[in-house]
C-alpha atoms as a PDB file:
ATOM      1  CA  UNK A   1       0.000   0.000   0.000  1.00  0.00           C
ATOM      2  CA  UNK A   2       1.471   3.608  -1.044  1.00  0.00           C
ATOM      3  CA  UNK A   3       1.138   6.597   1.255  1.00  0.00           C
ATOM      4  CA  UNK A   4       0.131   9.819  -0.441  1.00  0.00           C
ATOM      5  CA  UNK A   5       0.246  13.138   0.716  1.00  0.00           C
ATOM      6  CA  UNK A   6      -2.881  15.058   1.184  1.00  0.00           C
ATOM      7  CA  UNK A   7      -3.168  18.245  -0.376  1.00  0.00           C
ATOM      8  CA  UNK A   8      -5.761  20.410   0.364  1.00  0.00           C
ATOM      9  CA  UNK A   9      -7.624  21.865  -3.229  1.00  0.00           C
ATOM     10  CA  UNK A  10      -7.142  25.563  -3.720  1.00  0.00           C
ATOM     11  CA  UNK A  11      -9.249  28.023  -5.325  1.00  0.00           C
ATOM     12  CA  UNK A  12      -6.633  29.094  -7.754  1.00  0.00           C
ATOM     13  CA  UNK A  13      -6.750  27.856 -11.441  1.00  0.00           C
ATOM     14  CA  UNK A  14      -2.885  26.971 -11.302  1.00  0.00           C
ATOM     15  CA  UNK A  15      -3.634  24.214  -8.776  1.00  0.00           C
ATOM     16  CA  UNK A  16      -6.456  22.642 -10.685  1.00  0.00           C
ATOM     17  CA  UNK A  17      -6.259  19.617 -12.575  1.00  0.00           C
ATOM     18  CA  UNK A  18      -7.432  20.474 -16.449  1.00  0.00           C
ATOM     19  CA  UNK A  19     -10.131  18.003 -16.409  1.00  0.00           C
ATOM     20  CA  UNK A  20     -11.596  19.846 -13.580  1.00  0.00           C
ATOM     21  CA  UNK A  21     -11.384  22.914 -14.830  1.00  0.00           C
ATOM     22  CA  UNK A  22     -12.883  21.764 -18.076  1.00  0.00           C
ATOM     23  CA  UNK A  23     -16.050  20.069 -15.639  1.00  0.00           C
ATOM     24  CA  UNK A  24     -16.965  23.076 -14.351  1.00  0.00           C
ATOM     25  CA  UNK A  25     -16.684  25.607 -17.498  1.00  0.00           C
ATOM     26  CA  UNK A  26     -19.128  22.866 -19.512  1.00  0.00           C
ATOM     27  CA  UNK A  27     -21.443  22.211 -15.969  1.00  0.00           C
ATOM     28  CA  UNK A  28     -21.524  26.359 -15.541  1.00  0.00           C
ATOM     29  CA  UNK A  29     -22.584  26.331 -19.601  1.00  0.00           C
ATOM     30  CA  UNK A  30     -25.055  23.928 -18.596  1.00  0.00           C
ATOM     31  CA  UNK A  31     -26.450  25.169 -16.133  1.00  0.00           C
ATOM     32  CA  UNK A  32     -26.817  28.609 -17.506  1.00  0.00           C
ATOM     33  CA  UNK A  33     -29.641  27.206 -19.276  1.00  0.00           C
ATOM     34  CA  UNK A  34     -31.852  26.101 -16.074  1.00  0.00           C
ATOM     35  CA  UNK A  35     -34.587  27.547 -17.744  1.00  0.00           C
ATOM     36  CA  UNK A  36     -35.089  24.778 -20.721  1.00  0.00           C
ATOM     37  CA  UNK A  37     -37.011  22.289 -19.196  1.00  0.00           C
ATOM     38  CA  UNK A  38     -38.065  19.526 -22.000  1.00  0.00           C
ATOM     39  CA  UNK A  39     -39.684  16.495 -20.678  1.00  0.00           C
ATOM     40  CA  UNK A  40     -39.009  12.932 -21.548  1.00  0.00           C
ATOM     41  CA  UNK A  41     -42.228  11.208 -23.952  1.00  0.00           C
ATOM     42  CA  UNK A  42     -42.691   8.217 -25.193  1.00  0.00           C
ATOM     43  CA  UNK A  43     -45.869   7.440 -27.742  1.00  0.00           C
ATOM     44  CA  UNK A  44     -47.579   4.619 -28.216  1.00  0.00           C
ATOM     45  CA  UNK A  45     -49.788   2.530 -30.345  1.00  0.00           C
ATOM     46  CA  UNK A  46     -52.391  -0.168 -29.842  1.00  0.00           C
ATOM     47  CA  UNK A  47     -55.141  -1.425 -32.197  1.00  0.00           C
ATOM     48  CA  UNK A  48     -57.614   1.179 -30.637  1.00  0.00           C
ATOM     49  CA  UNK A  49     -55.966   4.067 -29.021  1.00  0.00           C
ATOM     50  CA  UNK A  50     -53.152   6.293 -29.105  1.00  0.00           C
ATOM     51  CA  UNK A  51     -51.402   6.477 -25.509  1.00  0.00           C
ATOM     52  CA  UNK A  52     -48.756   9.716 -24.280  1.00  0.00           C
ATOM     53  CA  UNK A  53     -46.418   9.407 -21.356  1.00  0.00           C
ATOM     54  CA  UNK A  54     -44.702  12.295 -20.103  1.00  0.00           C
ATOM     55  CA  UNK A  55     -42.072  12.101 -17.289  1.00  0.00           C
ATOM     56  CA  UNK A  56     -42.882  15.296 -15.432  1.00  0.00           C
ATOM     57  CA  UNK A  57     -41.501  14.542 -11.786  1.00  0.00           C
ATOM     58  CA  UNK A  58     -41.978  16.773  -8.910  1.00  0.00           C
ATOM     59  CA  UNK A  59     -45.012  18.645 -10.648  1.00  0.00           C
ATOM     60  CA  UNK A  60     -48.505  19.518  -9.291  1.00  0.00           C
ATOM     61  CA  UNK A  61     -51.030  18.604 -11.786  1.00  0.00           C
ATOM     62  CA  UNK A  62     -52.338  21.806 -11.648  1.00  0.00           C
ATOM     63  CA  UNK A  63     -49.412  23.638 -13.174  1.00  0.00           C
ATOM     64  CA  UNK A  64     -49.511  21.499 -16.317  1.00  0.00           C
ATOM     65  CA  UNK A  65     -51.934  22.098 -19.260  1.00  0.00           C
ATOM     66  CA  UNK A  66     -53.194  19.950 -22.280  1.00  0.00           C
ATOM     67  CA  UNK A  67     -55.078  21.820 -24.772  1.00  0.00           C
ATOM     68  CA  UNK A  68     -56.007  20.314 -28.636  1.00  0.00           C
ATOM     69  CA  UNK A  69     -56.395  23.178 -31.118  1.00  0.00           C
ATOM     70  CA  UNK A  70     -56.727  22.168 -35.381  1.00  0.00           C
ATOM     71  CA  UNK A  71     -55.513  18.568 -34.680  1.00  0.00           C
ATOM     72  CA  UNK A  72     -52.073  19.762 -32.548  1.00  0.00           C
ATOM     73  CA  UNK A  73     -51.980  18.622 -28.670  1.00  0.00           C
ATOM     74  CA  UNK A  74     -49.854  20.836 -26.937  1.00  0.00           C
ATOM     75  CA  UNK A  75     -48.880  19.937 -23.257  1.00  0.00           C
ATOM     76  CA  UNK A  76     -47.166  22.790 -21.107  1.00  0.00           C
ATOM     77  CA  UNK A  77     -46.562  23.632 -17.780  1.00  0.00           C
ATOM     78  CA  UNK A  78     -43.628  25.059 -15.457  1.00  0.00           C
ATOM     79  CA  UNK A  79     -41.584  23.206 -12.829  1.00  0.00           C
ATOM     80  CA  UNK A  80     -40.240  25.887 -10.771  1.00  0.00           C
ATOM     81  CA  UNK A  81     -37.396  26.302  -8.073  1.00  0.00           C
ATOM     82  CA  UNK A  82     -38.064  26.170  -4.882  1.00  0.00           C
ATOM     83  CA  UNK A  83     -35.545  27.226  -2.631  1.00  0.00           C
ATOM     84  CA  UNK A  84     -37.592  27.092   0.842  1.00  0.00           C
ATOM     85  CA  UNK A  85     -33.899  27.075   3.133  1.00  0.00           C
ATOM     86  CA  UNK A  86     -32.647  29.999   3.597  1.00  0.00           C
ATOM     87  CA  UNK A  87     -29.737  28.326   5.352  1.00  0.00           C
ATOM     88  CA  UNK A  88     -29.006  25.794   2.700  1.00  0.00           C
ATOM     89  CA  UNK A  89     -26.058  26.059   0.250  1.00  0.00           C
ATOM     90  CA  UNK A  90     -26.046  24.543  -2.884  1.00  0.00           C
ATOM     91  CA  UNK A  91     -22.885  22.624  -4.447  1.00  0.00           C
ATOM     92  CA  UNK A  92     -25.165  21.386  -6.995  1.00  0.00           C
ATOM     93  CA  UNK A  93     -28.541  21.246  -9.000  1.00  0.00           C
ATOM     94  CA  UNK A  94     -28.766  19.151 -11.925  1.00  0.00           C
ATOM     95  CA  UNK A  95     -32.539  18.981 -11.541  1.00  0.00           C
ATOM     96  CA  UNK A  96     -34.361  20.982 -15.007  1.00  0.00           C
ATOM     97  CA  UNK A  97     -36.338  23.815 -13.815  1.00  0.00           C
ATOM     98  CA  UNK A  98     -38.480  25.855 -16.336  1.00  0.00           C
ATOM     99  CA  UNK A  99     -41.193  26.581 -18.442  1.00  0.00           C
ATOM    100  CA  UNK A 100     -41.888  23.875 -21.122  1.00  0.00           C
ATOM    101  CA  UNK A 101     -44.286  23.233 -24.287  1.00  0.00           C
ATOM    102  CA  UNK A 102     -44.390  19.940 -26.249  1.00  0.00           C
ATOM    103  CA  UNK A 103     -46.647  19.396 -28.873  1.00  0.00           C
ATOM    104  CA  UNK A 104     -47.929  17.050 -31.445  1.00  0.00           C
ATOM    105  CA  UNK A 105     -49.732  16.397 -34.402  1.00  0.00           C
ATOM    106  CA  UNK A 106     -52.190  14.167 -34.393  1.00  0.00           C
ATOM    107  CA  UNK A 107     -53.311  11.451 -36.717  1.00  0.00           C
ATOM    108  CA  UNK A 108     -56.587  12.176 -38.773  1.00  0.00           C
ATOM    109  CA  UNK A 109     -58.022   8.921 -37.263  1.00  0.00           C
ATOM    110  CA  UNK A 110     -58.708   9.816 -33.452  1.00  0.00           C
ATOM    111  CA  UNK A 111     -61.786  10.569 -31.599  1.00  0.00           C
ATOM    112  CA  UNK A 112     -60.970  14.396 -30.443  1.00  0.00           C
ATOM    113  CA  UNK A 113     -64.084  13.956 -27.438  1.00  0.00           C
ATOM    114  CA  UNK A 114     -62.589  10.722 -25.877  1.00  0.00           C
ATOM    115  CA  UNK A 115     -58.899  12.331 -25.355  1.00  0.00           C
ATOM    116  CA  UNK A 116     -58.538  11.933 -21.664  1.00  0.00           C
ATOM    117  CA  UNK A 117     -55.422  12.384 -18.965  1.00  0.00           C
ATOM    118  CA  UNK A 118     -54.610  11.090 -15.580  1.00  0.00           C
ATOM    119  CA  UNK A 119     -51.526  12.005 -13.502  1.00  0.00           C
ATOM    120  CA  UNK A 120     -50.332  10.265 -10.806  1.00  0.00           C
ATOM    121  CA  UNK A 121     -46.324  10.083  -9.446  1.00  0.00           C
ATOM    122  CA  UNK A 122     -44.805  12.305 -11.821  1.00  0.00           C
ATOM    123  CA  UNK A 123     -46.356  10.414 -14.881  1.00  0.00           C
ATOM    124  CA  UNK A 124     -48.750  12.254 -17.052  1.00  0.00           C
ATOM    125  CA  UNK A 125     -50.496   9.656 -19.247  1.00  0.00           C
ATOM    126  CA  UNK A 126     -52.911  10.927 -21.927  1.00  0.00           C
ATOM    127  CA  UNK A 127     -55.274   8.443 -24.076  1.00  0.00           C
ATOM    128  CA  UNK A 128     -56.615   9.048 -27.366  1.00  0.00           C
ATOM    129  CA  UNK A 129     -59.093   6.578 -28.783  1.00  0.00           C
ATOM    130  CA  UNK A 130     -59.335   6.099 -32.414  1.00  0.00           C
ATOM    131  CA  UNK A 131     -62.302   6.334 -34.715  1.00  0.00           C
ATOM    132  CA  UNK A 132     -63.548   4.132 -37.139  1.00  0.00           C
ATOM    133  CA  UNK A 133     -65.302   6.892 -39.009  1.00  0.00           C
ATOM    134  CA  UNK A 134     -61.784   8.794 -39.758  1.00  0.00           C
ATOM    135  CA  UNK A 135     -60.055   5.841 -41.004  1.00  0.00           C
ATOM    136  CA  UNK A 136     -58.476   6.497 -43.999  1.00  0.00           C
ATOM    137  CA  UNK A 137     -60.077   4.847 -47.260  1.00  0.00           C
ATOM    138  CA  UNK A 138     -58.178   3.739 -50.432  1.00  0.00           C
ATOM    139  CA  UNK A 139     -59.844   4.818 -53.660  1.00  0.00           C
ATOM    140  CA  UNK A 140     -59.616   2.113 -56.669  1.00  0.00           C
ATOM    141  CA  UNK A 141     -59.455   4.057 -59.613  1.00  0.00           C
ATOM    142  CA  UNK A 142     -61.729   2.302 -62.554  1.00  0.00           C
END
């Protein structure tokens, strides 16, 4: 087993290793940009509906919105910062905070009245049922 000698890290750039250096100038780039929030979906298929998943963790359901305008479903909301310690110091917050909007066109085949949403630990999960009536037809040209 070697021995090595503890040095204590400094707050000068001379001292620094450059991979540390480089960590922090890309994390403070990063970071910079706390306001673009953009949250994870996945979309889905099954014979009869059209499902939507949207990670949105740490979110009240009442700060995100689903509206359907000309075929488009937006979602939106805002996850904001809350900083409730006045005593706390943070070394680090990797955590996305910020206004966000996804949205999506939807096929021509859906049922627009049976779009509905439920929300439940940090999941947003929207359902779109598909109609018969919209399905596309092929013409056979005589």
């Amino acid at each position: 087993m070697t021995l090595m000698r503890y040095t204590r890290p400094s707050k000068d750039v001379t001292s620094k290793n450059f991979s540390d250096i480089m960590d922090e100038f890309f994390n403070d780039v990063v970071n910079e940009r706390r306001d673009n929030f953009v949250p994870s979906i996945d979309i889905s298929e099954t014979d009869d509906q059209f499902q939507i998943s949207a990670e949105l963790p740490g979110m009240n359901k009442d700060n995100i919105d689903i509206s359907l305008e000309n075929g488009r479903l937006a979602i939106s909301g805002e996850r904001s910062f809350k900083n409730e310690e006045n005593n706390k110091k943070y070394h680090r917050v990797e955590t996305k905070y910020g206004s966000f909007e996804r949205s999506f066109q939807l096929p021509d085949n859906v049922d627009e009245d049976s779009i509905s949403a439920t929300y439940e630990n940090g999941l947003l999960n929207i359902t779109i049922q598909k109609s018969e009536s919209k399905v596309k037809k092929q013409i056979e040209i005589s």
